[in-house]
N, C-alpha and C. Protein backbone atom coordinates (compact mmCIF):
# COMPACT_ATOMS: atom_id res chain seq x y z
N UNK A 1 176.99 -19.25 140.18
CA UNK A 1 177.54 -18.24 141.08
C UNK A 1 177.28 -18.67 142.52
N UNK A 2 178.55 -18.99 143.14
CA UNK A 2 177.94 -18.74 144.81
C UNK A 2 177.95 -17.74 145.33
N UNK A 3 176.71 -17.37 145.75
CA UNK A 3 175.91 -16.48 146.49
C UNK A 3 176.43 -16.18 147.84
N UNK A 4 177.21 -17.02 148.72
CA UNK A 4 177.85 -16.64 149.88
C UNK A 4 178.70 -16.00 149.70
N UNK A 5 179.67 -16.53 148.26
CA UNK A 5 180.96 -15.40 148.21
C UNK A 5 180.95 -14.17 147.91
N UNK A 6 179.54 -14.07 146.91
CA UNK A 6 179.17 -12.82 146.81
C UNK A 6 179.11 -11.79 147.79
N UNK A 7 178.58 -12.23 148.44
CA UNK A 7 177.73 -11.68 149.78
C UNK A 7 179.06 -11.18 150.51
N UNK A 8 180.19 -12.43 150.76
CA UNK A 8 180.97 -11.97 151.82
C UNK A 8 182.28 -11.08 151.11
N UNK A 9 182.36 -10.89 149.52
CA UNK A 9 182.94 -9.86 149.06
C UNK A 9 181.92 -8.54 148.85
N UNK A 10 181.01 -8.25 149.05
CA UNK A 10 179.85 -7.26 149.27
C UNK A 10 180.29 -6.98 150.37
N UNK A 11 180.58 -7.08 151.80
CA UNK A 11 180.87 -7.07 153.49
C UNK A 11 181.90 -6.67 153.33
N UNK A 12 182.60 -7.33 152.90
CA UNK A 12 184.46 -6.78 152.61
C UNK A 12 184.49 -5.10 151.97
N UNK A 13 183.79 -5.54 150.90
CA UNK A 13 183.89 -4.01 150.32
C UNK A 13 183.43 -2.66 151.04
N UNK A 14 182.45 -3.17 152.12
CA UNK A 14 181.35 -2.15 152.38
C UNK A 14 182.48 -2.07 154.04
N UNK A 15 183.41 -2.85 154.75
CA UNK A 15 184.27 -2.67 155.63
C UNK A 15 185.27 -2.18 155.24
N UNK A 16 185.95 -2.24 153.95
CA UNK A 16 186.91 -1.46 153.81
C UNK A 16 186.81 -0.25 153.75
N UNK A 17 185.57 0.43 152.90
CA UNK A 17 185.59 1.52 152.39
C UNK A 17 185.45 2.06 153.86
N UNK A 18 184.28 1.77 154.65
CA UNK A 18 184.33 2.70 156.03
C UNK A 18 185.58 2.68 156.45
N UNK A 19 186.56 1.81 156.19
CA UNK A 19 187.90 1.93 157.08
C UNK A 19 188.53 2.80 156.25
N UNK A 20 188.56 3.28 154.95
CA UNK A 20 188.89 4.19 153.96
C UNK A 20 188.78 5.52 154.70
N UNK A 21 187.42 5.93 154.85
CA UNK A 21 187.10 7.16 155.73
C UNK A 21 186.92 7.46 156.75
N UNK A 22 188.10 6.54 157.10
CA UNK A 22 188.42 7.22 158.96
C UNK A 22 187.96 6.50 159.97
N UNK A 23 186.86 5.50 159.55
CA UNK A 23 185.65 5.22 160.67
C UNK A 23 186.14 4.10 161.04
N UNK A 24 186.74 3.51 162.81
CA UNK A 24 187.17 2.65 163.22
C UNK A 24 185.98 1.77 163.50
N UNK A 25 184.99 2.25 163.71
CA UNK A 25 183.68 1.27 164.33
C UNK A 25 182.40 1.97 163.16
N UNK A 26 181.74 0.54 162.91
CA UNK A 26 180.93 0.86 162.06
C UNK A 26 179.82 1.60 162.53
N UNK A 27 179.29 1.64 163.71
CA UNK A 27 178.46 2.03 164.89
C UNK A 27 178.36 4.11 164.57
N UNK A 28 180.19 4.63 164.50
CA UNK A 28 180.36 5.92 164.38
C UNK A 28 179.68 6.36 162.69
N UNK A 29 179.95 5.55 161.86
CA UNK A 29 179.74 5.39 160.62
C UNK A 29 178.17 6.15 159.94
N UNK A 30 177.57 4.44 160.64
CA UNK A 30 176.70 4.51 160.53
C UNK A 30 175.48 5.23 160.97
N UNK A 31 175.51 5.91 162.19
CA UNK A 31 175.24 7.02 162.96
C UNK A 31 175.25 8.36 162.05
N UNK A 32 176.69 8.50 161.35
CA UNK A 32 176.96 9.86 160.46
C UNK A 32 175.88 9.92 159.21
N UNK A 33 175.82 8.57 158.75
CA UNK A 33 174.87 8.42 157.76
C UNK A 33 173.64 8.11 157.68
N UNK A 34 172.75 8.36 158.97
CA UNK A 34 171.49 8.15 158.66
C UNK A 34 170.73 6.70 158.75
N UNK A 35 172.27 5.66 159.23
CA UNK A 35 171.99 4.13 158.39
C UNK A 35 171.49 3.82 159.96
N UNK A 36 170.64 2.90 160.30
CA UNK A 36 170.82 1.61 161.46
C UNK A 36 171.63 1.46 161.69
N UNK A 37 172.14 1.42 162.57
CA UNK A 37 173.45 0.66 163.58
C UNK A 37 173.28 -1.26 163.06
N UNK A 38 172.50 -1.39 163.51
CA UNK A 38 172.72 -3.07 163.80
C UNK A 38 172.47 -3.54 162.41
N UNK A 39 171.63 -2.27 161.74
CA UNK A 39 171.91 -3.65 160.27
C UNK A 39 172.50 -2.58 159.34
N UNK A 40 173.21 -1.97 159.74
CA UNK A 40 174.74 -1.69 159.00
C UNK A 40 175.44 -2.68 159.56
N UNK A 41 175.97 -3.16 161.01
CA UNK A 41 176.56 -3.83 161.38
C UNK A 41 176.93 -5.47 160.29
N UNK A 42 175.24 -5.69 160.33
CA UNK A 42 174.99 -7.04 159.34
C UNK A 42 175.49 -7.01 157.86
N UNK A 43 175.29 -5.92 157.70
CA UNK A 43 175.69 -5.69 155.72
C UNK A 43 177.14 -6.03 156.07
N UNK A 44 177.99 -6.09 157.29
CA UNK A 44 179.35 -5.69 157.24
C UNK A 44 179.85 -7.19 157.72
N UNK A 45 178.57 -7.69 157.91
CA UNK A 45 179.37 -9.21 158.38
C UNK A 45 178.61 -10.15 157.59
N UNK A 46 178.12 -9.61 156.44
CA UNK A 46 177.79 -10.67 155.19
C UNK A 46 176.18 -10.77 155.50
N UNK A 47 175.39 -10.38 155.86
CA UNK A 47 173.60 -10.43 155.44
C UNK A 47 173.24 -9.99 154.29
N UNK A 48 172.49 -10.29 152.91
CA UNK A 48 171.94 -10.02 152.21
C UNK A 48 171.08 -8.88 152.46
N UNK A 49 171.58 -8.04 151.64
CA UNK A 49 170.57 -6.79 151.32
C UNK A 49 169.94 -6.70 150.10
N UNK A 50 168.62 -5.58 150.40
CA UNK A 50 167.77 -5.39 149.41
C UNK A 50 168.68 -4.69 148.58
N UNK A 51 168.17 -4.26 147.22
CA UNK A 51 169.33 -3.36 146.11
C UNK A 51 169.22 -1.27 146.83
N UNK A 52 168.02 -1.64 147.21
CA UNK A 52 167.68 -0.06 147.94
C UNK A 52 168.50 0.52 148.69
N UNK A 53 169.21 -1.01 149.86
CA UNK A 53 170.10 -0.61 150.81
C UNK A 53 171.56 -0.61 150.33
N UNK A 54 171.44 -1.37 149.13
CA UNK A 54 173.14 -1.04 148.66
C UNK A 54 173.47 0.02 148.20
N UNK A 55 172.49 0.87 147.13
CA UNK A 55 172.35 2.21 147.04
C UNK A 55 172.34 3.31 148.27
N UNK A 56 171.95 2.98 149.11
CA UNK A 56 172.22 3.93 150.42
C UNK A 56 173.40 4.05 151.00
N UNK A 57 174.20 2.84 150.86
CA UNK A 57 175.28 2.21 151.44
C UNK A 57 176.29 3.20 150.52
N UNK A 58 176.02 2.69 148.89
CA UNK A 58 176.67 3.78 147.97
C UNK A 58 176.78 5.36 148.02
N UNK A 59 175.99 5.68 148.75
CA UNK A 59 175.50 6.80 148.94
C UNK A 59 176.48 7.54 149.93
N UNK A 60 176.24 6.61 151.16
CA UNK A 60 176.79 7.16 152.04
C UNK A 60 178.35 7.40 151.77
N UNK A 61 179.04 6.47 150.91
CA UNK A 61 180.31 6.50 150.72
C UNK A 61 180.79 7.62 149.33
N UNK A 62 179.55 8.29 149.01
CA UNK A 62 179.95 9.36 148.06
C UNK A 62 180.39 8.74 146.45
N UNK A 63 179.84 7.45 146.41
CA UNK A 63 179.83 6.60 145.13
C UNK A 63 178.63 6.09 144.13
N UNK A 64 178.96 5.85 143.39
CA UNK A 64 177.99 5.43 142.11
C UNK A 64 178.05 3.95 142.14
N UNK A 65 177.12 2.98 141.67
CA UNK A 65 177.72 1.53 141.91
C UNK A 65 178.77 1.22 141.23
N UNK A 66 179.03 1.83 139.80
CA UNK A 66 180.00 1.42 139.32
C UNK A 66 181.42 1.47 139.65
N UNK A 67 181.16 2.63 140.71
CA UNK A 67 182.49 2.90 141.57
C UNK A 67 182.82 2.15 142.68
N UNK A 68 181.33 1.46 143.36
CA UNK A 68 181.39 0.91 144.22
C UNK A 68 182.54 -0.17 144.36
N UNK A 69 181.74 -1.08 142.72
CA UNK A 69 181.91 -2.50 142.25
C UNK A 69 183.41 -2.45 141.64
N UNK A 70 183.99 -1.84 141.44
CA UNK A 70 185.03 -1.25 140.51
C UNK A 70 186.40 -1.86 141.48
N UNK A 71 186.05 -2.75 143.21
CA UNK A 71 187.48 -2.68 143.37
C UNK A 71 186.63 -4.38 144.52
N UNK A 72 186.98 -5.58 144.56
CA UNK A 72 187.03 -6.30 145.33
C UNK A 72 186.19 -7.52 144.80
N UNK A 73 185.93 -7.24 143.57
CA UNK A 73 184.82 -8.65 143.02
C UNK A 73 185.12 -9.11 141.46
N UNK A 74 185.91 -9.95 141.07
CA UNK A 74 185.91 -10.66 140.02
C UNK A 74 185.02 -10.29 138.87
């Protein structure tokens, strides 16, 4: 498995969905949810996260992982 592509379809997913719900800048987003600014920013431009923060991430978007995972990854 490469681990970069992972990562940068993880970023993809986690940019679309905020663009799903309205949110033009991840900054407004992430603010609504409680998250860091700058490392929401990073989850969104491919940094490895802990599994804690993908669950938060899930969270914030009103999903389960399986719902998460369910649309952008092989």
């Amino acid at each position: 498995m490469d681990k970069s592509k992972e990562i940068k379809k993880l970023a993809e997913r986690i940019k679309s969905l905020r663009l799903q719900k309205g949110y033009s800048s991840y900054e407004g987003f992430a603010n609504d949810h409680g998250i860091h600014r700058a490392q929401f920013g990073r989850y969104e431009t491919g940094t490895d996260m802990q599994y804690t923060s993908l669950l938060k991430i899930a969270q914030a978007f009103d999903m389960t992982l399986d719902e998460f995972f369910s649309e952008g990854f092989d």
